[in-house]
Protein backbone atom coordinates (compact mmCIF):
# COMPACT_ATOMS: atom_id res chain seq x y z
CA UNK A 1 0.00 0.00 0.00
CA UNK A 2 2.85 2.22 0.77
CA UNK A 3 4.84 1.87 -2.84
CA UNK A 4 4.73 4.52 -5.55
CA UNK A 5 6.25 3.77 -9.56
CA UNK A 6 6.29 6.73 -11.42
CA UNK A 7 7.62 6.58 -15.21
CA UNK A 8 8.45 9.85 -16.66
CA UNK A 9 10.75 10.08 -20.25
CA UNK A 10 13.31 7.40 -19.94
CA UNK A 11 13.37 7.22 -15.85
CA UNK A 12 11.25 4.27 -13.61
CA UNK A 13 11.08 6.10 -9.86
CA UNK A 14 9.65 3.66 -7.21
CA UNK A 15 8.99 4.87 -3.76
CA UNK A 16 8.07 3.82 -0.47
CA UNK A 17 8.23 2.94 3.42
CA UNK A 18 9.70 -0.31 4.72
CA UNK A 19 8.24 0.04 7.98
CA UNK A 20 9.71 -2.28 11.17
CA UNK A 21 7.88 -5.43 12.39
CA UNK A 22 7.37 -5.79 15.66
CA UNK A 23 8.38 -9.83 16.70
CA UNK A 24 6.55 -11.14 19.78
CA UNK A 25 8.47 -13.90 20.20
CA UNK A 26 12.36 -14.39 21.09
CA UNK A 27 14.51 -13.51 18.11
CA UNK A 28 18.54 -14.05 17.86
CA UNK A 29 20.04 -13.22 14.48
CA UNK A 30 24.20 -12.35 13.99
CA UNK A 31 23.72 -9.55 11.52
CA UNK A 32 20.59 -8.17 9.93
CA UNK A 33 21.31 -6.02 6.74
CA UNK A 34 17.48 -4.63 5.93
CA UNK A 35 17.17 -0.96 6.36
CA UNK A 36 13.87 0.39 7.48
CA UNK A 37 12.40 3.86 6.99
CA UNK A 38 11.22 5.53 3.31
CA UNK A 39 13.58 4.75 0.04
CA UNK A 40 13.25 5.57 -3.48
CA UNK A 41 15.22 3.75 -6.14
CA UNK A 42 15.47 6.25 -9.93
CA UNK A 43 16.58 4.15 -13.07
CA UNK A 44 17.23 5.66 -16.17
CA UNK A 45 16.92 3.75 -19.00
CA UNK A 46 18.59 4.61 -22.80
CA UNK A 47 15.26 5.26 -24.53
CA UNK A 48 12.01 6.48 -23.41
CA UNK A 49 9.50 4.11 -21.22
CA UNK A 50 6.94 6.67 -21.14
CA UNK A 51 3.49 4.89 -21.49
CA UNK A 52 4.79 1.54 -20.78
CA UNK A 53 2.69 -0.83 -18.84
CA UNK A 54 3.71 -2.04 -15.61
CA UNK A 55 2.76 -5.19 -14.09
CA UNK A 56 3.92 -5.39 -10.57
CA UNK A 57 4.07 -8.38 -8.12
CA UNK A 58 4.99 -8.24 -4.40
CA UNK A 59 5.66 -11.48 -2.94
CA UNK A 60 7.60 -12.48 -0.03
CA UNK A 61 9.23 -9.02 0.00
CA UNK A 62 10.50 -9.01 -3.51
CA UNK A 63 8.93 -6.44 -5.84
CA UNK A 64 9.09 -7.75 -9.48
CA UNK A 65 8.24 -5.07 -12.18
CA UNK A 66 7.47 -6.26 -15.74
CA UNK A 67 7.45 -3.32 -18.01
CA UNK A 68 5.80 -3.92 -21.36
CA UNK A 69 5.80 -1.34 -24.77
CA UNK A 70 2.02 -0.57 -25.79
CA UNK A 71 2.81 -2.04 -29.16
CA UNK A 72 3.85 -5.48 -27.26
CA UNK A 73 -0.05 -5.71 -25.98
CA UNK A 74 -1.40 -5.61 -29.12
């Protein structure tokens, strides 16, 4: 609910909040590399994108983005 994609020329923006869980029960880990708060990711691509259509998934905390020309939906 809290993740934005924005295409605009050549550049895919996405946006969001990777907010903390709370764990009820006991947890020991060694080293924990996920980083909590808002992020935004820009990629530029060499050629427009501009009216592309994005399918997005969001499964098991990977966001897979599947961006498709308007002629390939024809």
């Amino acid at each position: 609910d809290e993740l934005t994609v924005e295409i605009e020329g050549d550049t895919l923006r996405v946006g969001g909040c990777r907010r903390d869980e709370v764990l009820t029960e006991s947890v020991f880990y060694h080293q924990m590399e996920i980083t909590y708060s808002r992020f935004e990711r820009v990629i530029r691509f060499p050629c427009p994108i501009e009216g592309a259509l994005v399918e997005r998934r969001y499964k098991d905390g990977l966001l897979i983005l599947h961006l498709r020309s308007p002629e390939e939906c024809e």
